[in-house]
N, C-alpha and C. Protein backbone atom coordinates (compact mmCIF):
# COMPACT_ATOMS: atom_id res chain seq x y z
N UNK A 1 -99.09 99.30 -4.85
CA UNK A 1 -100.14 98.51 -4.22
C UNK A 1 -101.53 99.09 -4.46
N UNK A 2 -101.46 100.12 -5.62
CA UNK A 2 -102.75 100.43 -5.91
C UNK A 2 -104.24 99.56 -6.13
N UNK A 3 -103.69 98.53 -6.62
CA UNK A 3 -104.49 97.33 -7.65
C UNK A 3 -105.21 96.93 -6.05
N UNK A 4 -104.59 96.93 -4.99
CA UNK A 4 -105.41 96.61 -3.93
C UNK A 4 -106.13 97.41 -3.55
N UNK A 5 -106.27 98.49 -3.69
CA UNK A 5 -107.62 99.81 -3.12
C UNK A 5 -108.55 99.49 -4.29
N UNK A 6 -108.08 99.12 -5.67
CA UNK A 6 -108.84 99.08 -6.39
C UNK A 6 -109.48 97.68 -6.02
N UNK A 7 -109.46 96.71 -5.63
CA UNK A 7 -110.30 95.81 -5.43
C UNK A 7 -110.96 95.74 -4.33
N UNK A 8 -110.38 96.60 -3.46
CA UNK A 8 -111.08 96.68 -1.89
C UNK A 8 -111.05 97.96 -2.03
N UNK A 9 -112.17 98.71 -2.51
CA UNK A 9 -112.00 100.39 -2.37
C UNK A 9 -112.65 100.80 -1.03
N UNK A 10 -113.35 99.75 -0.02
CA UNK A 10 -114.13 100.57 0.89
C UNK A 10 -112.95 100.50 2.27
N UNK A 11 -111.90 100.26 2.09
CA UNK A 11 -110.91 100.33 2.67
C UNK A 11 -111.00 102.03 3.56
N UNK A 12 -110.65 101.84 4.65
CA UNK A 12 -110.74 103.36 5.73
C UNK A 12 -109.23 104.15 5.47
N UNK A 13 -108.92 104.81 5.86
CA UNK A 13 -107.59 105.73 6.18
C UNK A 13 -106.69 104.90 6.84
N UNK A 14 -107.00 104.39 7.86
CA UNK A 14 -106.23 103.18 9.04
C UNK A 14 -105.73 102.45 7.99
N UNK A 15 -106.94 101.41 7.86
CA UNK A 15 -106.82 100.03 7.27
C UNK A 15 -105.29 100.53 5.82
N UNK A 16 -105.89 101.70 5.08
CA UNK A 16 -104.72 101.73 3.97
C UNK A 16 -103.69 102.14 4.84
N UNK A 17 -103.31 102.92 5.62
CA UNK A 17 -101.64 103.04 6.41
C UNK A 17 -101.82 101.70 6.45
N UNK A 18 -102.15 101.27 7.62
CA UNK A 18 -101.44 99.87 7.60
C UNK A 18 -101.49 98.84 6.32
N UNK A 19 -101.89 98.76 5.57
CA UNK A 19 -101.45 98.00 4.64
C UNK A 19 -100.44 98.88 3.93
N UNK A 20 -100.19 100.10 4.11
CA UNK A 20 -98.92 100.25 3.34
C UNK A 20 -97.79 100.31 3.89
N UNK A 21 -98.45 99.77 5.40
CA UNK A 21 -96.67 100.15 6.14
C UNK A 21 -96.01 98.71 6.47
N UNK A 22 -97.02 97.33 5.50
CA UNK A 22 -96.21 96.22 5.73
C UNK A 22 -95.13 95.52 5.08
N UNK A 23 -95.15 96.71 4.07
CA UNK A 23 -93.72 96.16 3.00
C UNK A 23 -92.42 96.71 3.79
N UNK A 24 -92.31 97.30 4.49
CA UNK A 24 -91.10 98.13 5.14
C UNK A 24 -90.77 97.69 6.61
N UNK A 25 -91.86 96.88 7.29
CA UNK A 25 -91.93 95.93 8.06
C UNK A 25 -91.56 94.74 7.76
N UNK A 26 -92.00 94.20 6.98
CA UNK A 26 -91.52 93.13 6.55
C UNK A 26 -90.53 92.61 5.87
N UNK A 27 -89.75 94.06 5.24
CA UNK A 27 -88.75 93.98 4.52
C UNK A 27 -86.96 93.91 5.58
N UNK A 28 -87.74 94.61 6.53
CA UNK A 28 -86.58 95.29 7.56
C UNK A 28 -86.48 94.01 8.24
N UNK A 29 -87.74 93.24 8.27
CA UNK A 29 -87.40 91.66 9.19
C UNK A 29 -86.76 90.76 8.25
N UNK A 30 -86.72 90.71 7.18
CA UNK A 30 -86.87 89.58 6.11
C UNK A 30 -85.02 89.17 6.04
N UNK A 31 -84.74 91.33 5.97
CA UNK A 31 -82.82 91.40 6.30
C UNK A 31 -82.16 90.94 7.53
N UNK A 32 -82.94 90.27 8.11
CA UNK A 32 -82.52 89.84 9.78
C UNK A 32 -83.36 87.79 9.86
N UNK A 33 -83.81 87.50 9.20
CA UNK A 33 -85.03 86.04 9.26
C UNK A 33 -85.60 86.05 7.88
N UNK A 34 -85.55 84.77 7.17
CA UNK A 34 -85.70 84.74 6.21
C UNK A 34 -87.32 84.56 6.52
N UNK A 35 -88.10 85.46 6.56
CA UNK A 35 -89.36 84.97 6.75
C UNK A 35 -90.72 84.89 4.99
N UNK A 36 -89.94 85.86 4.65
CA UNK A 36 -90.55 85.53 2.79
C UNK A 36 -89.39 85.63 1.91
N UNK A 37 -89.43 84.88 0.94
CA UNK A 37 -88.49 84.42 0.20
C UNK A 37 -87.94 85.77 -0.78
N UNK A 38 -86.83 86.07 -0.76
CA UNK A 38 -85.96 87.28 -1.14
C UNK A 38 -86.79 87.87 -2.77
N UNK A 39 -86.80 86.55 -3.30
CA UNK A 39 -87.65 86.94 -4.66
C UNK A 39 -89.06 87.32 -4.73
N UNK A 40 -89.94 86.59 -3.43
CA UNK A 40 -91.17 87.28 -3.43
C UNK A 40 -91.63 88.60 -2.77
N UNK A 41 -90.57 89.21 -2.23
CA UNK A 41 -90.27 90.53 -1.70
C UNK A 41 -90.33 91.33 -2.92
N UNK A 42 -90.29 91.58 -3.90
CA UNK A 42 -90.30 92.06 -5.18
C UNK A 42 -92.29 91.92 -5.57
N UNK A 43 -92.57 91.05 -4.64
CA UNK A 43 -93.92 90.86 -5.34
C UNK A 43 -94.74 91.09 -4.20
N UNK A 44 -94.42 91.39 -3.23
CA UNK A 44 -94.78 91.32 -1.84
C UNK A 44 -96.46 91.70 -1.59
N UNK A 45 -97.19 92.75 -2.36
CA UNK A 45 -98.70 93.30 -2.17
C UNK A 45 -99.03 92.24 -3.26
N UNK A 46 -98.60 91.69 -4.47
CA UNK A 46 -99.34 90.51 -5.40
C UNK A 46 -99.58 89.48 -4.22
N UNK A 47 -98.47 88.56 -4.14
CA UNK A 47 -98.12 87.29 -3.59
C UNK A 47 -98.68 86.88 -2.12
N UNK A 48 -98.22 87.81 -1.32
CA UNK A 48 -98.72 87.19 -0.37
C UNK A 48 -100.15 89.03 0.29
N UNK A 49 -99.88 89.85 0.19
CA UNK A 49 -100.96 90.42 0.86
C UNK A 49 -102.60 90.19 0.15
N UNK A 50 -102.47 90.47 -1.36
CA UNK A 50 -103.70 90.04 -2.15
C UNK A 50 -104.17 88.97 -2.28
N UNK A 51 -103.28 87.77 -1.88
CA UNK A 51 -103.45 86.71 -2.02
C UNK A 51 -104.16 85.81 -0.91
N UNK A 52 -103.40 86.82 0.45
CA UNK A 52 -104.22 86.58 1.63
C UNK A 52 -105.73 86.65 1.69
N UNK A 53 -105.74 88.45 0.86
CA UNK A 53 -107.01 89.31 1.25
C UNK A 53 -108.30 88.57 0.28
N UNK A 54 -108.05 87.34 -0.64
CA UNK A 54 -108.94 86.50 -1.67
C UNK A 54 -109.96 86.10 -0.75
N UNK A 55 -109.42 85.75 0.36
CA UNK A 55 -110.87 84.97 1.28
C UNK A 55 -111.95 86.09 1.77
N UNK A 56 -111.18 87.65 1.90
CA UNK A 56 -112.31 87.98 1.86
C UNK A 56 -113.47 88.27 0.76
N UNK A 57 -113.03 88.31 -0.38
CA UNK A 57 -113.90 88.35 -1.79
C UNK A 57 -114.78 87.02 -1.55
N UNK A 58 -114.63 86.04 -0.97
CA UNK A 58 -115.17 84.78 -1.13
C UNK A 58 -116.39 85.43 0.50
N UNK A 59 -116.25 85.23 1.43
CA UNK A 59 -116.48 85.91 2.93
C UNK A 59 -116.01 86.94 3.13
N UNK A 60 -117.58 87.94 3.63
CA UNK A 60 -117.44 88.51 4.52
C UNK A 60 -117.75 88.23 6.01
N UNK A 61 -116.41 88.22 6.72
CA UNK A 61 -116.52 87.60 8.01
C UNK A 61 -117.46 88.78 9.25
N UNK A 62 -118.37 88.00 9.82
CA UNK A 62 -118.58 88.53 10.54
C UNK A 62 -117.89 89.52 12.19
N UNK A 63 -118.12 90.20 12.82
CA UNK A 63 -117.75 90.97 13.60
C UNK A 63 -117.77 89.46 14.87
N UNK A 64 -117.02 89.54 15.62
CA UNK A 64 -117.31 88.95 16.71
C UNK A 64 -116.56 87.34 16.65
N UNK A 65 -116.66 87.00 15.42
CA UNK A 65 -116.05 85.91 14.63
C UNK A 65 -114.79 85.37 15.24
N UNK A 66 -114.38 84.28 15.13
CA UNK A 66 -112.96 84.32 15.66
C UNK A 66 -112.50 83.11 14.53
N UNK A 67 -110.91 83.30 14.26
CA UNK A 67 -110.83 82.59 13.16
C UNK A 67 -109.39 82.03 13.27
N UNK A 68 -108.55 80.96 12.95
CA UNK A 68 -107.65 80.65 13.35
C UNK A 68 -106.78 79.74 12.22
N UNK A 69 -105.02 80.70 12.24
CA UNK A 69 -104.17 80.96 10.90
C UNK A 69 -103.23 79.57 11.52
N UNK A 70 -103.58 78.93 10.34
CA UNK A 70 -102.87 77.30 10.49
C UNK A 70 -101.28 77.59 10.09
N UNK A 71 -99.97 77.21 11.09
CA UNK A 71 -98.65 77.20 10.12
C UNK A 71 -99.00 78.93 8.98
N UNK A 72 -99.47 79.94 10.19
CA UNK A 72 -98.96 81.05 9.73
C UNK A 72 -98.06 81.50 8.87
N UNK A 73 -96.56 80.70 9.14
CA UNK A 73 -95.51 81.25 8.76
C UNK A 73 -95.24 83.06 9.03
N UNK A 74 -95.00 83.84 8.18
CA UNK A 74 -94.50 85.37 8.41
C UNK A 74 -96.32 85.74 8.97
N UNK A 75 -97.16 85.36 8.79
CA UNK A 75 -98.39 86.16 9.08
C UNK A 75 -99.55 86.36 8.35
N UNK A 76 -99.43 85.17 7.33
CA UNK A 76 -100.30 85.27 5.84
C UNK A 76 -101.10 83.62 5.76
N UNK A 77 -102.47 84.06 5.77
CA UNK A 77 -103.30 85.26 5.60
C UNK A 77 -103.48 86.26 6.85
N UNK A 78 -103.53 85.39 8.05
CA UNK A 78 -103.65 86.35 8.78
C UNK A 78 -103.88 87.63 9.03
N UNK A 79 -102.63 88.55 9.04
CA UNK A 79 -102.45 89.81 9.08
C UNK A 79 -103.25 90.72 8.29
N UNK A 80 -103.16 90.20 7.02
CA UNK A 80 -104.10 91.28 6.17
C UNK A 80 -105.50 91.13 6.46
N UNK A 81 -105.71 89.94 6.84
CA UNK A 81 -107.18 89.77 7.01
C UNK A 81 -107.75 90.36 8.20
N UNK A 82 -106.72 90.71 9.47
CA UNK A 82 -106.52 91.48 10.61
C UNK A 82 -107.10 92.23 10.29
N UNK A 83 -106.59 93.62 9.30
CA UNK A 83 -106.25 94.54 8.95
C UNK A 83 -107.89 95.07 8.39
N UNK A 84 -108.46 93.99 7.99
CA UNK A 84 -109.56 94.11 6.55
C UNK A 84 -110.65 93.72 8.07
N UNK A 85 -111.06 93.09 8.67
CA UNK A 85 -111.64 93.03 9.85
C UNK A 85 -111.51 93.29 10.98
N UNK A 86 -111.47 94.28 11.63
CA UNK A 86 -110.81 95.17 12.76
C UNK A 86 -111.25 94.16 14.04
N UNK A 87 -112.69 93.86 13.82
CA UNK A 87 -113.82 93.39 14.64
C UNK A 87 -113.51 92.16 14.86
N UNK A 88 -113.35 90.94 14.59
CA UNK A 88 -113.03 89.45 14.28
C UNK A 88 -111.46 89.27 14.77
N UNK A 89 -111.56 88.59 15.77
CA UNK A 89 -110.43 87.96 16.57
C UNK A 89 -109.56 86.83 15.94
N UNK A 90 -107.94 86.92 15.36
CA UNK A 90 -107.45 86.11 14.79
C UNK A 90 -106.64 85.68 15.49
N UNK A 91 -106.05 84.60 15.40
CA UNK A 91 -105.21 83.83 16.67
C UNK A 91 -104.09 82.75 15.39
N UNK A 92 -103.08 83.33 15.35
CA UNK A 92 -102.44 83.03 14.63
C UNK A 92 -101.32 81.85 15.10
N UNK A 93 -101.28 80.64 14.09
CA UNK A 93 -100.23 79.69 15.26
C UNK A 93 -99.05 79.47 14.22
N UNK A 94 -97.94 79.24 14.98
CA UNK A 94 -97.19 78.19 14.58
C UNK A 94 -95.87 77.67 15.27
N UNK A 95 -95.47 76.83 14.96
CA UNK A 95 -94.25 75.81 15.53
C UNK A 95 -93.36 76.42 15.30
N UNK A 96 -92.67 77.31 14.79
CA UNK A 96 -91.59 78.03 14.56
C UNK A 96 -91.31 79.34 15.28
N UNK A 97 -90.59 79.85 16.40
CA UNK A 97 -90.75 80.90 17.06
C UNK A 97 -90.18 82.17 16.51
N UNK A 98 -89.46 82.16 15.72
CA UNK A 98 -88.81 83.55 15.38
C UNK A 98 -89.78 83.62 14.09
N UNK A 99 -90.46 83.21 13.20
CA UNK A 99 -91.90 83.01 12.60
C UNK A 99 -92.68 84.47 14.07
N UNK A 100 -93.14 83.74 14.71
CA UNK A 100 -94.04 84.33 15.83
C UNK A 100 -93.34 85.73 16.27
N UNK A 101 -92.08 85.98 16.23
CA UNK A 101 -91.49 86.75 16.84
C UNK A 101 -91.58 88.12 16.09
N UNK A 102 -91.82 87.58 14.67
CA UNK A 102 -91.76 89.01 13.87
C UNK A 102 -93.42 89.40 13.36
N UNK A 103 -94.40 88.15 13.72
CA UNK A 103 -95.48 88.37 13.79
C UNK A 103 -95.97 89.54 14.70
N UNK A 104 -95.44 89.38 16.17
CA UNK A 104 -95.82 90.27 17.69
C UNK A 104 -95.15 91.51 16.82
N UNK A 105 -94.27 91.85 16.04
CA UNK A 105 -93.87 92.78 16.07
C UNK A 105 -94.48 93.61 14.95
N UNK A 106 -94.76 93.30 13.87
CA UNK A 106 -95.93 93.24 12.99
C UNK A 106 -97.34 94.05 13.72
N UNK A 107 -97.66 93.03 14.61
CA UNK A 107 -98.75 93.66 14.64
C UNK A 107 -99.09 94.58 15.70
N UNK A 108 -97.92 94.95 16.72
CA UNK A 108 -97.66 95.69 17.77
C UNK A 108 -97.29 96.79 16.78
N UNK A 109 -96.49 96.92 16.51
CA UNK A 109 -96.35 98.57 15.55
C UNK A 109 -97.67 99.04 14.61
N UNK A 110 -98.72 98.04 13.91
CA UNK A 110 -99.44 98.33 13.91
C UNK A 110 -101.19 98.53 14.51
N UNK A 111 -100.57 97.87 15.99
CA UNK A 111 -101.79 98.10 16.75
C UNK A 111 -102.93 97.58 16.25
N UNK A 112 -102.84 96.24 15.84
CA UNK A 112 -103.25 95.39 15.78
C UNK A 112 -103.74 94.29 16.90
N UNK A 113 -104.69 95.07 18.15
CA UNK A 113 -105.55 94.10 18.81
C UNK A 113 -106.58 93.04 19.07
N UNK A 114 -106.59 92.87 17.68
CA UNK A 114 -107.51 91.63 16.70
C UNK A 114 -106.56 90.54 17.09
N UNK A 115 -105.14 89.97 16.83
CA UNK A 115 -104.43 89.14 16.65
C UNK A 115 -103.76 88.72 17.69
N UNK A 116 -103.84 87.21 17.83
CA UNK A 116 -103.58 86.42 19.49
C UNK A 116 -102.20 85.75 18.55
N UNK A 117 -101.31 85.37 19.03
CA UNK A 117 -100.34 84.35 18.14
C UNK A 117 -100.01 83.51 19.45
N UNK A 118 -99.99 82.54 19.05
CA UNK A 118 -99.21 80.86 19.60
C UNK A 118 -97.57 80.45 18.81
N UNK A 119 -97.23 80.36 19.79
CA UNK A 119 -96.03 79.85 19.18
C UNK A 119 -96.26 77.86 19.69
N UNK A 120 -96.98 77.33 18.93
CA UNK A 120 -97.26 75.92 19.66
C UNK A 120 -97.29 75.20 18.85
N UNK A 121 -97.77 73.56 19.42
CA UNK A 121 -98.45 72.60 17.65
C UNK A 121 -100.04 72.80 17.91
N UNK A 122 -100.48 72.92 16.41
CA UNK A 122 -101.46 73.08 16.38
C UNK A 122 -102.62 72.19 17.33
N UNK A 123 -101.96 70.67 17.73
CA UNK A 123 -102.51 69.61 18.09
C UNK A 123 -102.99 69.90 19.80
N UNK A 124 -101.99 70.79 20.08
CA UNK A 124 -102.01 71.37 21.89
C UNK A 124 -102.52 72.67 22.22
N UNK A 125 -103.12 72.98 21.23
CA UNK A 125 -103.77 74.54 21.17
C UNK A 125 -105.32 74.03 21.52
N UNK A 126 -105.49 74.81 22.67
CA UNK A 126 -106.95 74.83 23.64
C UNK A 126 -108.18 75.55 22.89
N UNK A 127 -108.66 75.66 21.66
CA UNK A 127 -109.19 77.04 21.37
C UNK A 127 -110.46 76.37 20.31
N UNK A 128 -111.38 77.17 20.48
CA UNK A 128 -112.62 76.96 19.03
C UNK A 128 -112.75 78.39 18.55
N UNK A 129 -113.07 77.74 17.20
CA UNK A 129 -113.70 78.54 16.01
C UNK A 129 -114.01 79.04 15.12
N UNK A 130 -114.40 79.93 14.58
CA UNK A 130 -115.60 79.66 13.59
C UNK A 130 -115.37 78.85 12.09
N UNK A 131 -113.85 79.54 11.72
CA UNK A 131 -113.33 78.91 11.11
C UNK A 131 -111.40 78.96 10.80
N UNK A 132 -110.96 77.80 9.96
CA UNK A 132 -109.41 77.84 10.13
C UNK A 132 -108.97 77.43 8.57
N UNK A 133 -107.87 79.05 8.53
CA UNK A 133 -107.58 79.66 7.24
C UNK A 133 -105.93 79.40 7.08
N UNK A 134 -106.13 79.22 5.95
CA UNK A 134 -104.56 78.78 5.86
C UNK A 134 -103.42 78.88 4.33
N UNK A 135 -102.61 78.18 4.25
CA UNK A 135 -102.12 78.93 2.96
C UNK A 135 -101.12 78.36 2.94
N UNK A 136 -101.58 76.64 1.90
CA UNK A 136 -100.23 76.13 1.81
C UNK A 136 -99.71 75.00 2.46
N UNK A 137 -100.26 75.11 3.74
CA UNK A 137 -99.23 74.49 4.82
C UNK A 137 -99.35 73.11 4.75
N UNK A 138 -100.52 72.53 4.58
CA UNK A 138 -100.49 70.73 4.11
C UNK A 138 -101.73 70.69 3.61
N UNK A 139 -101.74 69.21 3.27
CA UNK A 139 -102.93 68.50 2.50
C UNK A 139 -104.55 68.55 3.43
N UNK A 140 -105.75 68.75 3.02
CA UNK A 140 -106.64 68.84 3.65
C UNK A 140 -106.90 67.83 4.31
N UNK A 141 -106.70 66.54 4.26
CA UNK A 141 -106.43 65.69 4.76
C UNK A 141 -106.15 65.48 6.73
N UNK A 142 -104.68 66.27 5.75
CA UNK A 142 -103.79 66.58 7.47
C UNK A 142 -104.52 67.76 8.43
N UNK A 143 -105.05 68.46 7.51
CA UNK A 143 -105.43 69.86 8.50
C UNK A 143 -106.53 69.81 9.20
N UNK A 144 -107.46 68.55 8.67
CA UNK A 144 -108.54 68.40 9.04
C UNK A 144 -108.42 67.34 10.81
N UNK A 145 -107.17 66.62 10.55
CA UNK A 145 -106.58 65.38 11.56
C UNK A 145 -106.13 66.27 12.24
N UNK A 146 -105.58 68.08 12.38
CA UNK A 146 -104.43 68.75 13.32
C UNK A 146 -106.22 69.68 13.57
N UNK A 147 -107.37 69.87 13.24
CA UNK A 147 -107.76 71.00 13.86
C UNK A 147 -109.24 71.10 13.56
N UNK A 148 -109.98 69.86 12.56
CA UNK A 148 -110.93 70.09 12.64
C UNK A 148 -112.22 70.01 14.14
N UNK A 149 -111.40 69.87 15.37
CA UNK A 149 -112.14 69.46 16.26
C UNK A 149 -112.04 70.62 17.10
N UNK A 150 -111.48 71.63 16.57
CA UNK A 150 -111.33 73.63 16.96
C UNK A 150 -112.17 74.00 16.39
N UNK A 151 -113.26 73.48 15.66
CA UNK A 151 -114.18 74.18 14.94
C UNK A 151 -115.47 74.11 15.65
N UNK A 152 -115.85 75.38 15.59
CA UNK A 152 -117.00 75.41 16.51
C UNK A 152 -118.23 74.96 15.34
N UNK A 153 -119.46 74.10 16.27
CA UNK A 153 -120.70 73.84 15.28
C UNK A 153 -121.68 74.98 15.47
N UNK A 154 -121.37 76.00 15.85
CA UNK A 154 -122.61 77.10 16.23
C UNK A 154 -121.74 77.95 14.73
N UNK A 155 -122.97 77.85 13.72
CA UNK A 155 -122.87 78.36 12.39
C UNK A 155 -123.75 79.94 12.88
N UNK A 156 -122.97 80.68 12.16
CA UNK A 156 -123.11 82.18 12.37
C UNK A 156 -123.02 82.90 11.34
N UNK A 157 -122.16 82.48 10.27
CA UNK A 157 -121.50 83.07 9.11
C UNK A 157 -123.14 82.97 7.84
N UNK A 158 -122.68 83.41 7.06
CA UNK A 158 -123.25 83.12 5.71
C UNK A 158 -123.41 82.09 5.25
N UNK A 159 -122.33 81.26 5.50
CA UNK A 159 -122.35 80.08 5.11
C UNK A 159 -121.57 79.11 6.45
N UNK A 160 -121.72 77.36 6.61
CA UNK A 160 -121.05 76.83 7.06
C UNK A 160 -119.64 77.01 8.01
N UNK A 161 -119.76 76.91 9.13
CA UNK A 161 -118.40 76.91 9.66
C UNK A 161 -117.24 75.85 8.93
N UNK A 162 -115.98 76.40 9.30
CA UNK A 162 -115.05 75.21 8.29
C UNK A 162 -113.30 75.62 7.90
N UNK A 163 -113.35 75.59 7.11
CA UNK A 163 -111.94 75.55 6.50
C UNK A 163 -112.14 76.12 5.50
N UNK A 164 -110.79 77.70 5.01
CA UNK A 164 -110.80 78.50 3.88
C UNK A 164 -109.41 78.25 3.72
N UNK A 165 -108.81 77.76 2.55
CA UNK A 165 -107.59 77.05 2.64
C UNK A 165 -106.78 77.18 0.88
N UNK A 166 -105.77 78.62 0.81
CA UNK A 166 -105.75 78.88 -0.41
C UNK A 166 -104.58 77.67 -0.69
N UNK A 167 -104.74 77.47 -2.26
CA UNK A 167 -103.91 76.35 -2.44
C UNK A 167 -103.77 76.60 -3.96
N UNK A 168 -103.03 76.15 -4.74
CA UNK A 168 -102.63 75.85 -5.93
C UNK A 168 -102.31 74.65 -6.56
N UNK A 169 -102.71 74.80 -8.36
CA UNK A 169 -102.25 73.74 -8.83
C UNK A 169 -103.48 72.55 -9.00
N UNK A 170 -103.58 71.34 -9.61
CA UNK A 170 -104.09 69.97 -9.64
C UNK A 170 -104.65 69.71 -8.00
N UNK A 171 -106.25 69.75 -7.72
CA UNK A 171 -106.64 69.45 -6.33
C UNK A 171 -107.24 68.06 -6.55
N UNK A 172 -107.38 67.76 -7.40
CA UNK A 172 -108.56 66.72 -7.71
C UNK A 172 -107.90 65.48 -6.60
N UNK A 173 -106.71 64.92 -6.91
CA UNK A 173 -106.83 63.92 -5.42
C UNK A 173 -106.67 64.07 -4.32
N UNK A 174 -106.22 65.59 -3.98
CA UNK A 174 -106.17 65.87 -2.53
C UNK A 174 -107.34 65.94 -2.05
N UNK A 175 -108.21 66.44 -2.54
CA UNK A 175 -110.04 66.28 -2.67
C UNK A 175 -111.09 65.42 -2.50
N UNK A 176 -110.29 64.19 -3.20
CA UNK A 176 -111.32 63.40 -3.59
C UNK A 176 -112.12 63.08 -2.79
N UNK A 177 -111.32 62.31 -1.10
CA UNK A 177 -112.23 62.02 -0.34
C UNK A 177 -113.37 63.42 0.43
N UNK A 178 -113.43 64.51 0.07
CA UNK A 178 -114.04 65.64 0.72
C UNK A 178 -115.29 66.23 -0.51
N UNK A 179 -116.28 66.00 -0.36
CA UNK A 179 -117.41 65.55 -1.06
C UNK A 179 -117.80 67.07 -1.49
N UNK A 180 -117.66 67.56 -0.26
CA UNK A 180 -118.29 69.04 0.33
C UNK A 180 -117.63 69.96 -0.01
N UNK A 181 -116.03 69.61 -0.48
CA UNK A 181 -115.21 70.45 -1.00
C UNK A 181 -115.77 71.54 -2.12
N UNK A 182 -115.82 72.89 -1.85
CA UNK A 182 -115.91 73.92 -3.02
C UNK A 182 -114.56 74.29 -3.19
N UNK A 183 -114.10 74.74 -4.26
CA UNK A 183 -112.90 75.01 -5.14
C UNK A 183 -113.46 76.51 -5.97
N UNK A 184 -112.95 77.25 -5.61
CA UNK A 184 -113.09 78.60 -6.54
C UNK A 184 -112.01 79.37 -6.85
N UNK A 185 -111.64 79.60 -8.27
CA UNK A 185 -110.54 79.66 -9.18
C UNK A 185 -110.60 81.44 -8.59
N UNK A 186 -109.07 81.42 -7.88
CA UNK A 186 -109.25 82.90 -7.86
C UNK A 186 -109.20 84.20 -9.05
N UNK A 187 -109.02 83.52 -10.41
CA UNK A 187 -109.12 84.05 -10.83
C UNK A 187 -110.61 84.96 -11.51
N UNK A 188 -111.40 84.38 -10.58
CA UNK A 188 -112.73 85.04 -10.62
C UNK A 188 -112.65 86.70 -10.17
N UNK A 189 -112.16 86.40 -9.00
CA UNK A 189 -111.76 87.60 -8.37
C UNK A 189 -110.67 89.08 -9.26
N UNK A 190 -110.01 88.35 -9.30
CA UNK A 190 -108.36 89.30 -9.37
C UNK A 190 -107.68 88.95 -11.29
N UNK A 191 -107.37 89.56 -12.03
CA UNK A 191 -107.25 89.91 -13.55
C UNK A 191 -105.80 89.55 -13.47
N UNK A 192 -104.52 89.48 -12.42
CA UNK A 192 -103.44 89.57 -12.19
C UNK A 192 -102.98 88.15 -12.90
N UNK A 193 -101.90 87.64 -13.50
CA UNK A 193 -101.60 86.09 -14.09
C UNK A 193 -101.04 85.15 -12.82
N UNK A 194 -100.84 85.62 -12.20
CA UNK A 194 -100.30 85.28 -10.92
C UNK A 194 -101.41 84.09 -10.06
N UNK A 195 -102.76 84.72 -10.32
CA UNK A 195 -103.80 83.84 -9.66
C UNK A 195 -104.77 83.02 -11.15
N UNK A 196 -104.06 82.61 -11.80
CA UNK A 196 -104.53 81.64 -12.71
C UNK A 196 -104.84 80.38 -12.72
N UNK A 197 -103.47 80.17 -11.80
CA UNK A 197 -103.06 78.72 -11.19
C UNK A 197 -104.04 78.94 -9.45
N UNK A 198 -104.00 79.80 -9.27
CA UNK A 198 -104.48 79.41 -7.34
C UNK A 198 -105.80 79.26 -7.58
N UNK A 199 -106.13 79.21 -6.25
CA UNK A 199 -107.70 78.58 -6.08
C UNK A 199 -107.93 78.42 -4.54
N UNK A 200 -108.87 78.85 -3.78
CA UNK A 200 -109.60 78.90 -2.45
C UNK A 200 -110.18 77.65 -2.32
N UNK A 201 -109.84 76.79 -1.41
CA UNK A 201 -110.79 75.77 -0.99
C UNK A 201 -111.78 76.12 0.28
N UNK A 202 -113.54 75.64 -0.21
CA UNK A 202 -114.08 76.02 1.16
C UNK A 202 -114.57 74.86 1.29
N UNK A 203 -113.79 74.07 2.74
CA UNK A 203 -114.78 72.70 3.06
C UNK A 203 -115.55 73.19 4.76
N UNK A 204 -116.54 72.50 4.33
CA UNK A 204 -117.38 73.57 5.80
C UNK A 204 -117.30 72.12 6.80
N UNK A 205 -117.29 72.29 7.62
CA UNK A 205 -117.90 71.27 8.94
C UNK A 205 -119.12 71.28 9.25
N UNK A 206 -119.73 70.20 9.36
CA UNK A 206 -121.19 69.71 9.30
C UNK A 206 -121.25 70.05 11.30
């Protein structure tokens, strides 16, 4: 998991333990809940931790920030982004409870007091802010109908409050109707073949 200090070298002592103690966490849950797929366990710091940590190359989130992980699944982006912002409150959801179950445990061994998790639908969750990050989980479309009304309009960031939403593949008609849509090829970022095909969507809320 070198290739990740090398792209985030201002990384602390903390921040690297815990990012190195989530393959052995996650591996020890994965033999008990299929929470990442047996083959991407082999790829585990590419696939899903670097892949998480892309939004921050795009944002740096502010301190104080609060930000909220759509259909989490195992904890991605979430967790790493936890990890990479000590300061910034993440509140991680999803409909699936043993999902959530190995999340609390995740981030309780690593003392991780940044991270709120819901085990709920996104639609019954009481909460605003700043923005809602995600990875995968549906069409912008849908995510915008389950949560754009959690988005707070008090802009703070660098840019626009909104939606950071990694995705892959042909976007052009999931897009079309979203004007505002930015698309940035992660391979700007990261040299790996793996992110050739992905790509960060940032649609902000007006």
């Amino acid at each position: 998991m070198n290739f990740i200090f090398d792209y985030f070298p201002d990384l602390n002592k903390l921040q690297k333990k815990q990012l190195e103690s989530l393959f052995l966490l996650y591996k020890e849950w994965n033999e008990q809940i299929n929470v990442i797929s047996r083959k991407d366990m082999d790829y585990f710091y590419l696939r899903h931790v670097l892949h998480s940590l892309s939004i921050a190359k795009f944002l740096t989130i502010k301190s104080g920030s609060k930000i909220m992980d759509v259909g989490t699944g195992g904890g991605f982006p979430g967790i790493p982004l936890a990890i990479l912002f000590p300061e910034v409150d993440f509140h991680l959801v999803d409909s699936i409870g043993k999902k959530i179950k190995v999340i609390n445990s995740v981030k309780d061994t690593l003392e991780l007091n940044n991270v709120n998790t819901y085990h709920q639908r996104m639609e019954d969750l009481d909460l605003m802010v700043d923005f809602v990050v995600c990875r995968a989980v549906a069409p912008m479309e849908t995510l915008m109908h389950w949560s754009v009304d959690k988005v707070s309009k008090n802009h703070k960031q660098a840019i626009k409050n909104g939606f950071l939403c990694l995705k892959g593949g042909d976007l052009t008609e999931e897009l079309s109707a979203f004007n505002n849509a930015e698309v940035i090829d992660l391979s700007e970022y990261f040299n790996e073949p793996f992110f050739e095909t992905k790509k960060l969507v940032y649609c902000p809320v007006n």
